[in-house]
N, C-alpha and C. Protein backbone atom coordinates (compact mmCIF):
# COMPACT_ATOMS: atom_id res chain seq x y z
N UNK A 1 -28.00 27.90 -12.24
CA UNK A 1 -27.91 27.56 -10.84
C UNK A 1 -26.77 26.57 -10.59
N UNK A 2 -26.48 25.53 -11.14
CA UNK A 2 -25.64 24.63 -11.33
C UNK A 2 -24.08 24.92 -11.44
N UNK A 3 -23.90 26.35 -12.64
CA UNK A 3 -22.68 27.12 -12.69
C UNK A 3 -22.21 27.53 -10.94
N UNK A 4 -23.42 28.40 -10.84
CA UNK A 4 -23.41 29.01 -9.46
C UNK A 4 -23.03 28.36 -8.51
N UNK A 5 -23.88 27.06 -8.13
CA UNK A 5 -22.92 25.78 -7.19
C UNK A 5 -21.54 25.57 -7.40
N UNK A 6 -21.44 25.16 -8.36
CA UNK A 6 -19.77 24.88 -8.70
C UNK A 6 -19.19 25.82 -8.81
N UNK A 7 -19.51 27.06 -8.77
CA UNK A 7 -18.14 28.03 -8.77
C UNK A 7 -18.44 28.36 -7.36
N UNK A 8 -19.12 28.03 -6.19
CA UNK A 8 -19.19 28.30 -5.10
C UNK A 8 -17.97 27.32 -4.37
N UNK A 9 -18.40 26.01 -4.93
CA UNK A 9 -17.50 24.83 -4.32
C UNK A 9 -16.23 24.81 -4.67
N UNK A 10 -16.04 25.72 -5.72
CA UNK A 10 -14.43 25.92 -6.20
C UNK A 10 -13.92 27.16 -5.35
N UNK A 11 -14.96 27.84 -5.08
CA UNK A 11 -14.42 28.73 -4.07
C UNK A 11 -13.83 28.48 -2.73
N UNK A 12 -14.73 27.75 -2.43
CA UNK A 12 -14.55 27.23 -0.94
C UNK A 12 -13.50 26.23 -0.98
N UNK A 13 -13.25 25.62 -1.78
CA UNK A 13 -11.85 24.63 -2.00
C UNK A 13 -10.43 25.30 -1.86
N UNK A 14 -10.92 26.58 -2.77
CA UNK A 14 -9.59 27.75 -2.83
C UNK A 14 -9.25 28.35 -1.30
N UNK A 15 -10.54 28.32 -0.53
CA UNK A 15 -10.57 29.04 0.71
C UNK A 15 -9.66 28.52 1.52
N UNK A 16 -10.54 26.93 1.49
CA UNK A 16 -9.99 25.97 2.39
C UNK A 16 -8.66 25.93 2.06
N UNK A 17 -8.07 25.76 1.29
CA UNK A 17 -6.60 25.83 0.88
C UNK A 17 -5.65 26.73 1.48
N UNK A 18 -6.07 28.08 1.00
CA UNK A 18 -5.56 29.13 1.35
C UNK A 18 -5.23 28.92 2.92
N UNK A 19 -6.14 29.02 3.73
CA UNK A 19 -6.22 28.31 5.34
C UNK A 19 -5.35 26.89 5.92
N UNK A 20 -5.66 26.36 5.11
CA UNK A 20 -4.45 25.14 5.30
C UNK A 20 -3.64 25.53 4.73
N UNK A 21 -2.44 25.60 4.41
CA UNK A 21 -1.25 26.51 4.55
C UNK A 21 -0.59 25.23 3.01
N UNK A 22 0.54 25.70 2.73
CA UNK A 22 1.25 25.30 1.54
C UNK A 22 2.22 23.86 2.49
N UNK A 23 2.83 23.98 3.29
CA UNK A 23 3.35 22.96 4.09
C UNK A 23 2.71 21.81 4.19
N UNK A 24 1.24 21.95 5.31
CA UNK A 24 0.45 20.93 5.17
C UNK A 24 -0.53 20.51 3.95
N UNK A 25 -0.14 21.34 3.08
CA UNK A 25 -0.87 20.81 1.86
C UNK A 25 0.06 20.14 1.19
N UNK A 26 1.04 20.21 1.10
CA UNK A 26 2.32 19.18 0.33
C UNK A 26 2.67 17.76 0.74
N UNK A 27 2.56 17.92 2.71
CA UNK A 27 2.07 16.78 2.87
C UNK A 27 1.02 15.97 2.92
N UNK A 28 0.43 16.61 2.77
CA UNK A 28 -0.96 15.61 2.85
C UNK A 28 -1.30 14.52 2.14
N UNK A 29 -0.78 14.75 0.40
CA UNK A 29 -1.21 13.45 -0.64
C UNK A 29 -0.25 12.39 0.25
N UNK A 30 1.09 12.78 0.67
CA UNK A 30 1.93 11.62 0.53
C UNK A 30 1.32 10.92 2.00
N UNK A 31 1.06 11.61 2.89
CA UNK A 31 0.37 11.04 4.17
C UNK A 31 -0.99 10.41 4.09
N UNK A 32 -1.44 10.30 2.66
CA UNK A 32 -2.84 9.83 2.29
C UNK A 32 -2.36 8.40 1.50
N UNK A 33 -1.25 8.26 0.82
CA UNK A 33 -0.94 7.59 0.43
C UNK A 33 -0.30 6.51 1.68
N UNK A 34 0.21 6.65 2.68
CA UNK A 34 0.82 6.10 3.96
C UNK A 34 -0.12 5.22 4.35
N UNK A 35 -1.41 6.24 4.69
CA UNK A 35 -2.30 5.79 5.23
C UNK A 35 -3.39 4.47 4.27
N UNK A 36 -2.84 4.86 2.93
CA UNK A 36 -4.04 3.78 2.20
C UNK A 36 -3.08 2.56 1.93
N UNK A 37 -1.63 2.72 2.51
CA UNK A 37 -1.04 1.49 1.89
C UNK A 37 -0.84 0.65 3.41
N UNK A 38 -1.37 1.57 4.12
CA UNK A 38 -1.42 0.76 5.59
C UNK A 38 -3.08 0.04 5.80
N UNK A 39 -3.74 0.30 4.65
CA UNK A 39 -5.29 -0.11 4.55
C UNK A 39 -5.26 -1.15 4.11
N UNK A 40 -4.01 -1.38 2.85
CA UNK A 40 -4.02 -2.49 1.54
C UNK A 40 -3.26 -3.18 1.75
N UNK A 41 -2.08 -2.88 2.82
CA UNK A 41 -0.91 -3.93 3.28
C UNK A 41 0.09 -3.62 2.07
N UNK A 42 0.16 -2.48 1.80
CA UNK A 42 0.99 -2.14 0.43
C UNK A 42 2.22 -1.75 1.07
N UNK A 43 3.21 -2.99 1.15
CA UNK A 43 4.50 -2.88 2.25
C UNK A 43 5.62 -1.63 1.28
N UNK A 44 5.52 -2.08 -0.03
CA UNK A 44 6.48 -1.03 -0.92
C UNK A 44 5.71 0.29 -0.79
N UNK A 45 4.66 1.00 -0.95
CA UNK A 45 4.50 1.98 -1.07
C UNK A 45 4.31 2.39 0.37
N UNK A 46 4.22 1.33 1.41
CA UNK A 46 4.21 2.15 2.73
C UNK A 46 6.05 2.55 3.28
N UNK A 47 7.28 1.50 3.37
CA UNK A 47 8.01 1.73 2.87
C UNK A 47 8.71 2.73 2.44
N UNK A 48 8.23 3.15 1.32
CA UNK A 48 8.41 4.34 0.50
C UNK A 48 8.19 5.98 1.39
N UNK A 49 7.01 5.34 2.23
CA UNK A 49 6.90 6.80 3.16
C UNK A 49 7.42 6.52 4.25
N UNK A 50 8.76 5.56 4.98
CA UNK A 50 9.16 6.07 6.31
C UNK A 50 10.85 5.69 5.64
N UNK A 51 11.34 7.08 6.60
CA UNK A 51 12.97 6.23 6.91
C UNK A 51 13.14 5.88 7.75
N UNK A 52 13.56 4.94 7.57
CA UNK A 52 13.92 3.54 8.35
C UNK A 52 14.73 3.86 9.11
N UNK A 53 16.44 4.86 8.73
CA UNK A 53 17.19 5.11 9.32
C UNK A 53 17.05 6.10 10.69
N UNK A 54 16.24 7.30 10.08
CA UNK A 54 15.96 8.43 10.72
C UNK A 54 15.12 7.26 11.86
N UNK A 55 14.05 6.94 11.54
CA UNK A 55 12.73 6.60 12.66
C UNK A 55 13.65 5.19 13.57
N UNK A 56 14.74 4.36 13.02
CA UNK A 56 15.78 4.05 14.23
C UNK A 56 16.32 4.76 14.94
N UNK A 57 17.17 5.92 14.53
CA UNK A 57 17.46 6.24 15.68
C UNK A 57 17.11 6.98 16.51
N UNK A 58 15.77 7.70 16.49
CA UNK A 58 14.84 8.31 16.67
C UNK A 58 14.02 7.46 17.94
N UNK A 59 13.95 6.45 17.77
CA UNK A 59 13.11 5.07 18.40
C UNK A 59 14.57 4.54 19.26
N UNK A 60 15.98 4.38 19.19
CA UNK A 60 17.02 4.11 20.39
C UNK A 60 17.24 5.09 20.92
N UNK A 61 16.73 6.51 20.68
CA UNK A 61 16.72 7.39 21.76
C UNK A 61 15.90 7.31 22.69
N UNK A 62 15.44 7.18 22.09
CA UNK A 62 13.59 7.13 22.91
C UNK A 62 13.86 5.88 23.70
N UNK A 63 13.91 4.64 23.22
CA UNK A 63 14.30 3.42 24.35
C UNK A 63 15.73 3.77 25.46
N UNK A 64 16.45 4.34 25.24
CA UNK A 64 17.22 4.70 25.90
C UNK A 64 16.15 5.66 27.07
N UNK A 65 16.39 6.52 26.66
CA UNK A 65 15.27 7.30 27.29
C UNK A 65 14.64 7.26 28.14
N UNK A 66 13.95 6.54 27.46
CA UNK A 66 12.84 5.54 28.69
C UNK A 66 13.50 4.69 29.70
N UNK A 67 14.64 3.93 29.08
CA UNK A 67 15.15 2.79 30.03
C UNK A 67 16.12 3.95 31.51
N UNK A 68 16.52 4.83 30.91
CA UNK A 68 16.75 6.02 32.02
C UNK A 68 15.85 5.91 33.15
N UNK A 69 14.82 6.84 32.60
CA UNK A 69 13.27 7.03 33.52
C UNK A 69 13.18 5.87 34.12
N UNK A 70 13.20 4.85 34.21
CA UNK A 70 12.55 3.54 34.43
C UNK A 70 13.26 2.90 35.50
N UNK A 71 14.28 2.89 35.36
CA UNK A 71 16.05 2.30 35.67
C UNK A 71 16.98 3.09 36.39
N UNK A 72 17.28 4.16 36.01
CA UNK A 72 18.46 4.84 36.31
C UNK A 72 19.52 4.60 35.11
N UNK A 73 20.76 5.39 35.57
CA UNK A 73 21.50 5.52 35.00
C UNK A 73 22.28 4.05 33.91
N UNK A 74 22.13 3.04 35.16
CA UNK A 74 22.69 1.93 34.41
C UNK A 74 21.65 0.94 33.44
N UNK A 75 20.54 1.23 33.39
CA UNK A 75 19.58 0.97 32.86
C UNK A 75 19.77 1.57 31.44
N UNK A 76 20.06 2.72 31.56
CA UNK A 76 20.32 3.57 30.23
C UNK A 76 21.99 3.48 29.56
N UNK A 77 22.46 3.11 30.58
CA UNK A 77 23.68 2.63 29.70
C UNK A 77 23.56 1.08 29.12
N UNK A 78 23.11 0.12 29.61
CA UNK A 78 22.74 -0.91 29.13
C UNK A 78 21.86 -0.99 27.96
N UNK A 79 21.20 -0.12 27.65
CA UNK A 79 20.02 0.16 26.60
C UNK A 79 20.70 0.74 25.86
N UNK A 80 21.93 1.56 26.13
CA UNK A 80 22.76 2.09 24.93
C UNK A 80 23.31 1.42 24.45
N UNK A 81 24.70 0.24 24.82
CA UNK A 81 25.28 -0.49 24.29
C UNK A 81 24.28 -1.50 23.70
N UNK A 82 23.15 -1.93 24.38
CA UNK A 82 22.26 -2.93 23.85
C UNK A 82 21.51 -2.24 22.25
N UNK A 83 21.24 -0.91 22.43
CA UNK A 83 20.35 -0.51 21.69
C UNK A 83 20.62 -0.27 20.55
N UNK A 84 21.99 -0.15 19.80
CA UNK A 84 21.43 -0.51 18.17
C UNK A 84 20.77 -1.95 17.69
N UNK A 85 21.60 -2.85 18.12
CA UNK A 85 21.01 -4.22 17.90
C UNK A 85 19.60 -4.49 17.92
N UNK A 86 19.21 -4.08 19.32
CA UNK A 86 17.34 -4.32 19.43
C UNK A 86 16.84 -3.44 18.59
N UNK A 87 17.22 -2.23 18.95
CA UNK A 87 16.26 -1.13 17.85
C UNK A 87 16.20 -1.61 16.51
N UNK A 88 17.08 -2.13 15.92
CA UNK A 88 17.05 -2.49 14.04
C UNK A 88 15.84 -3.61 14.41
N UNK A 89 16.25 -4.49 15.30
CA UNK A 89 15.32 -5.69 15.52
C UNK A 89 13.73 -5.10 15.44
N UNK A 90 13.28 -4.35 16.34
CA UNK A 90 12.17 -3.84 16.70
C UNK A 90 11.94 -3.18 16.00
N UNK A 91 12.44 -2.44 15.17
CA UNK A 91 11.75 -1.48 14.08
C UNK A 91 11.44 -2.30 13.22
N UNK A 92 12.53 -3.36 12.69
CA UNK A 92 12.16 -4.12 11.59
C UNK A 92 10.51 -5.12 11.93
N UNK A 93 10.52 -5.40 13.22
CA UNK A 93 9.43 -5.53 13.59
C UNK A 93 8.24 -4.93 13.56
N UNK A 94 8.41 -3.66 14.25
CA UNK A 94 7.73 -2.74 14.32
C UNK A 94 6.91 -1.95 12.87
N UNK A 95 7.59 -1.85 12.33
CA UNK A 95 7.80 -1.09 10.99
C UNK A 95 7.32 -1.68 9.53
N UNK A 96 5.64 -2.10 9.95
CA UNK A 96 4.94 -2.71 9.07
C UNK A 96 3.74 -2.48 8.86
N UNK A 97 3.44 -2.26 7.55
CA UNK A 97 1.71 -1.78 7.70
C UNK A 97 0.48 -2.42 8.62
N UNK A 98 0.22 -3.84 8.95
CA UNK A 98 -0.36 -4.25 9.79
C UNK A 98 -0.44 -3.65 11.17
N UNK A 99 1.03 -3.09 11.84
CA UNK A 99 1.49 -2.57 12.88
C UNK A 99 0.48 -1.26 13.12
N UNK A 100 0.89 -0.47 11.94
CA UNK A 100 0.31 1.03 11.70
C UNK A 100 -1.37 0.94 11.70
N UNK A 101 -1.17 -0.43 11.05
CA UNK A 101 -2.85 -0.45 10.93
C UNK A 101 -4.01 -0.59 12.19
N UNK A 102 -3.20 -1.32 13.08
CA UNK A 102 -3.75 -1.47 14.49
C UNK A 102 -3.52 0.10 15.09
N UNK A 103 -2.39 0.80 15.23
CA UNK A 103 -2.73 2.04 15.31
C UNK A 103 -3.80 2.97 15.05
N UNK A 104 -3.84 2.72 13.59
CA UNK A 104 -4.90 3.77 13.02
C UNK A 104 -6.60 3.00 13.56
N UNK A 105 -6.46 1.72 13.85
CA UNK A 105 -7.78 1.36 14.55
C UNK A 105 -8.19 1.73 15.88
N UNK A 106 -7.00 1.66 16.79
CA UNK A 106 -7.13 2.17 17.94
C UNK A 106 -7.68 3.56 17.82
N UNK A 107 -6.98 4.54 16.89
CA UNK A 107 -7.47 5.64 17.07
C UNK A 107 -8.79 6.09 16.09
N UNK A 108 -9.40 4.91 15.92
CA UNK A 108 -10.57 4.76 15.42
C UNK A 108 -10.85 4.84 14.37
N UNK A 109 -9.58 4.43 13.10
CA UNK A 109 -9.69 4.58 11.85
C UNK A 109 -10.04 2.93 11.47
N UNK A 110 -11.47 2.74 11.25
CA UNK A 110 -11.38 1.12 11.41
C UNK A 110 -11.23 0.88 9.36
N UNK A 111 -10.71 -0.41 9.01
CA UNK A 111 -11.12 -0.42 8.03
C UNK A 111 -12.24 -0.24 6.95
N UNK A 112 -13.30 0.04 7.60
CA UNK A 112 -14.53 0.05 7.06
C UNK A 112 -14.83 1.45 6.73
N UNK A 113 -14.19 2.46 7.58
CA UNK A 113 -14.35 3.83 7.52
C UNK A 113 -13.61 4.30 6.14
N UNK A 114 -14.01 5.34 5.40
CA UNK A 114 -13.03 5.87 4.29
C UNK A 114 -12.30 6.21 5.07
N UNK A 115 -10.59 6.54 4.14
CA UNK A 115 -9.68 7.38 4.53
C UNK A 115 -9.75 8.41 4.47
N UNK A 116 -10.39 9.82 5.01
CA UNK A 116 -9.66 10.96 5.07
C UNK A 116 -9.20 11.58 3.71
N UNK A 117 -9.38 12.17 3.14
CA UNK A 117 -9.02 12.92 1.50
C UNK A 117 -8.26 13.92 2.30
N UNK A 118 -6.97 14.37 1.42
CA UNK A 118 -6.07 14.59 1.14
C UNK A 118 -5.95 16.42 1.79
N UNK A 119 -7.41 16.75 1.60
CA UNK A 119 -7.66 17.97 1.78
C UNK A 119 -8.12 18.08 3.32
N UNK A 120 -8.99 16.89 4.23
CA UNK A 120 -9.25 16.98 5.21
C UNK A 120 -7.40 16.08 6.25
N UNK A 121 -6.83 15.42 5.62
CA UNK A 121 -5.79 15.45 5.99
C UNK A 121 -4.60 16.63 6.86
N UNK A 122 -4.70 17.47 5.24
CA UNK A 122 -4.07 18.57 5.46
C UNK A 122 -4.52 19.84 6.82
N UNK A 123 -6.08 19.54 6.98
CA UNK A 123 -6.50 20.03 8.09
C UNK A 123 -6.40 20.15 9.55
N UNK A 124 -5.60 18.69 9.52
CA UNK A 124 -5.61 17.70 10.94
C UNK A 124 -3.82 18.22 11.08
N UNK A 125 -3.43 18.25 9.98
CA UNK A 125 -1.97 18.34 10.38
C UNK A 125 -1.59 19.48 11.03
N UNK A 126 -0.13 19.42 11.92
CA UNK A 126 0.40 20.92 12.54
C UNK A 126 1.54 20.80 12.01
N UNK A 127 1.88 22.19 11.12
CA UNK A 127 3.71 22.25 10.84
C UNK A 127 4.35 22.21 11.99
N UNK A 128 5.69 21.63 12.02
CA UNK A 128 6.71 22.60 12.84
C UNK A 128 7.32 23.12 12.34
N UNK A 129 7.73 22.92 11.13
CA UNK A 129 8.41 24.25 10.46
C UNK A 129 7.86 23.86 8.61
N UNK A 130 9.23 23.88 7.98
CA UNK A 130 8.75 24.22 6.05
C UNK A 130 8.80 22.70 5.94
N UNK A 131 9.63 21.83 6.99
CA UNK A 131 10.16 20.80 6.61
C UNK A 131 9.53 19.48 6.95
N UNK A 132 8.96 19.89 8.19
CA UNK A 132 8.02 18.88 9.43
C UNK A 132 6.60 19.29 9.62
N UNK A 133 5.96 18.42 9.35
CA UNK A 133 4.32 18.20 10.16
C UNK A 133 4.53 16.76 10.99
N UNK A 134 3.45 17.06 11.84
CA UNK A 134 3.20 16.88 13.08
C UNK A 134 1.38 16.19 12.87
N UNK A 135 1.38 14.60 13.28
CA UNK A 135 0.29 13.88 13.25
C UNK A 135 -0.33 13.40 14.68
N UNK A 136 -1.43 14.24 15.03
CA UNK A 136 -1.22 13.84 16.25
C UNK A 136 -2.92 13.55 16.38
N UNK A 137 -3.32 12.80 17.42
CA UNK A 137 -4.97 11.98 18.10
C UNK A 137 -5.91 12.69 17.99
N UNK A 138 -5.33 14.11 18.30
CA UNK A 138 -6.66 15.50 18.14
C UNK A 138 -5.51 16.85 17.96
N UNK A 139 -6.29 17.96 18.23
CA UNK A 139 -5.69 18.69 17.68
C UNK A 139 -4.88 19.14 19.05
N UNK A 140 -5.56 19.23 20.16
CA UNK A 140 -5.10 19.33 21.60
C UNK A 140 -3.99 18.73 21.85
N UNK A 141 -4.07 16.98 21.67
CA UNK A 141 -2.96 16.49 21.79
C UNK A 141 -1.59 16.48 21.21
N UNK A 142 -0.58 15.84 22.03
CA UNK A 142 0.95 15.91 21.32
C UNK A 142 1.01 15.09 20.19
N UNK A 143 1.80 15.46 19.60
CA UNK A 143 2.28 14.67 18.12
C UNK A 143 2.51 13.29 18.69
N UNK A 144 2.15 12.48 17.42
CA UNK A 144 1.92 11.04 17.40
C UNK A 144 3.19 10.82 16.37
N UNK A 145 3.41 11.27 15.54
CA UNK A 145 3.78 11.05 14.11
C UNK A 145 4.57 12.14 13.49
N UNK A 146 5.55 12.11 13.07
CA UNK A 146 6.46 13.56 12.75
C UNK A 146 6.96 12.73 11.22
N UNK A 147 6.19 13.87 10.02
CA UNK A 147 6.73 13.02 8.62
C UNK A 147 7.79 14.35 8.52
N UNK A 148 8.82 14.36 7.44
CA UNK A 148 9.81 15.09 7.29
C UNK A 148 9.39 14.80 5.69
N UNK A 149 9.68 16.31 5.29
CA UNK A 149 9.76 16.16 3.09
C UNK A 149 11.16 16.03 3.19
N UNK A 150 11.85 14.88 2.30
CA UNK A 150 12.76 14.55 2.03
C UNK A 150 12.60 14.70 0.53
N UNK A 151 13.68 15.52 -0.21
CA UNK A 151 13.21 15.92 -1.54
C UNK A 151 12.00 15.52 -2.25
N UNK A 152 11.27 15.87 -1.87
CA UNK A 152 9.72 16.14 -2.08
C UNK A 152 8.75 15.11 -2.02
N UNK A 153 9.07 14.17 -1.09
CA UNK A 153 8.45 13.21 -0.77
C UNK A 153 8.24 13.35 0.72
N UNK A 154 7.70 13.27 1.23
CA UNK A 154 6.87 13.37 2.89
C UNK A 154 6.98 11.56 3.78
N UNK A 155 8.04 11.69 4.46
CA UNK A 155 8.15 10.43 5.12
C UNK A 155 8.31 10.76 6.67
N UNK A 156 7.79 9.42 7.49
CA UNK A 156 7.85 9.23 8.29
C UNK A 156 8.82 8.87 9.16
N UNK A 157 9.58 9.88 10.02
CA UNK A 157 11.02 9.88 10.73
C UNK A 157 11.16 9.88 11.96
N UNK A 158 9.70 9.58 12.78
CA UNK A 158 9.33 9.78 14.21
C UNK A 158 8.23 9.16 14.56
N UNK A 159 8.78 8.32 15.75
CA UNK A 159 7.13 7.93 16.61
C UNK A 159 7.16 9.04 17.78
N UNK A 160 6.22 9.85 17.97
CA UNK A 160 6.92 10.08 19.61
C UNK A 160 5.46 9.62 20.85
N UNK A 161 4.96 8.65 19.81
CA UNK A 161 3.37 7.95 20.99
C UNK A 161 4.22 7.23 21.84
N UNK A 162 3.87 6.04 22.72
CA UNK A 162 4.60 5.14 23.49
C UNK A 162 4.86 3.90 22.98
N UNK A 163 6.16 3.41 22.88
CA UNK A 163 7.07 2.35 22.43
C UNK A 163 6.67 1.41 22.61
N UNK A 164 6.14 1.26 24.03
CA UNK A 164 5.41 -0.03 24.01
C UNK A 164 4.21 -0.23 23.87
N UNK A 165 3.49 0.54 23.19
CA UNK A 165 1.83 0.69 22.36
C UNK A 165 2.69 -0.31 20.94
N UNK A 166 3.53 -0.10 20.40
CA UNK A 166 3.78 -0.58 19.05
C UNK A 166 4.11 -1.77 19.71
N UNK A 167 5.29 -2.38 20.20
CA UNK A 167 5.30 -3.86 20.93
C UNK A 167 4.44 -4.60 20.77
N UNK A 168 3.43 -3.73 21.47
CA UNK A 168 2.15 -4.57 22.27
C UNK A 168 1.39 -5.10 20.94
N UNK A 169 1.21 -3.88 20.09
CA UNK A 169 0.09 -4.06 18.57
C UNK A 169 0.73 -5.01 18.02
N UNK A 170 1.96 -4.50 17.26
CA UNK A 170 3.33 -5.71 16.60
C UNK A 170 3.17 -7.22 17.11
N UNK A 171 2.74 -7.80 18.35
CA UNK A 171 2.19 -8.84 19.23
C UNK A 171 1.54 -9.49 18.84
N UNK A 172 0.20 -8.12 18.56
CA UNK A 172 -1.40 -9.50 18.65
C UNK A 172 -1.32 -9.82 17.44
């Protein structure tokens, strides 16, 4: 009976797999690892999962962007010439496991809760293509989080939640 269980649960592992696709299964360890070094304050191995470069300029578009919408035209030119300077500032700010960690509480990942295994990870995620998954609040909602495999490591190259949700967390 015991055989029988376990070759059932190896089945259903294979299933589940098969269904979660090869993309979001590649990212998933390294997005499990993101997530536990944003648990432990593990600044090198969190680090390790974002570029810094990509998720700047990614984040002065986006402030630009916004300062458009908000402003007008000269609003957004001011945010351009202004915006490498602040953006390095604010990411470097921004761009810390504590930061992420208030994130992942808001969206109700409190410390006390386990993290998510690697396999229910891969569940939650949406490709956009071989290269990009897509981390987003539910499955309904828009992407929160866009990691990119950079030779075979899965990092984080995108916020696209609201700019000043991180500010605000980065704050308290």
């Amino acid at each position: 009976m015991r055989r029988a269980l376990e070759a059932l649960a190896v089945a259903a592992a294979l299933l589940a797999a098969g269904c979660t696709g090869p993309v979001r299964l590649s990212a998933a360890g390294d997005i499990h690892a993101f997530l536990v070094a944003i648990r432990d304050d593990d600044s090198p191995t969190f680090l390790a999962h974002v570029d810094r470069p990509a998720l700047k300029k990614q984040l002065s578009a986006k402030l630009v962007a916004d300062a458009e919408r908000r402003g007008g035209d000269t609003a957004g030119a001011v945010a351009e010439i202004a915006g490498p300077a602040v953006v390095s500032l604010a990411v470097d700010a921004l761009v810390k496991p504590r930061v992420f960690r208030a994130v992942a509480e808001r969206l109700g990942y409190s410390p006390d809760k386990p993290i998510p295994d690697s396999m229910e990870i891969a569940q939650a995620l949406r490709p956009i293509d071989d290269t990009h998954v897509c981390v987003a609040e539910r499955k309904d909602k828009p992407c929160l989080f866009i990691f990119t495999d950079e030779a075979g490591v899965w990092r984080l190259t995108a916020f696209e939640g609201d700019a000043a949700l991180l500010e605000r967390l980065a704050n308290r």
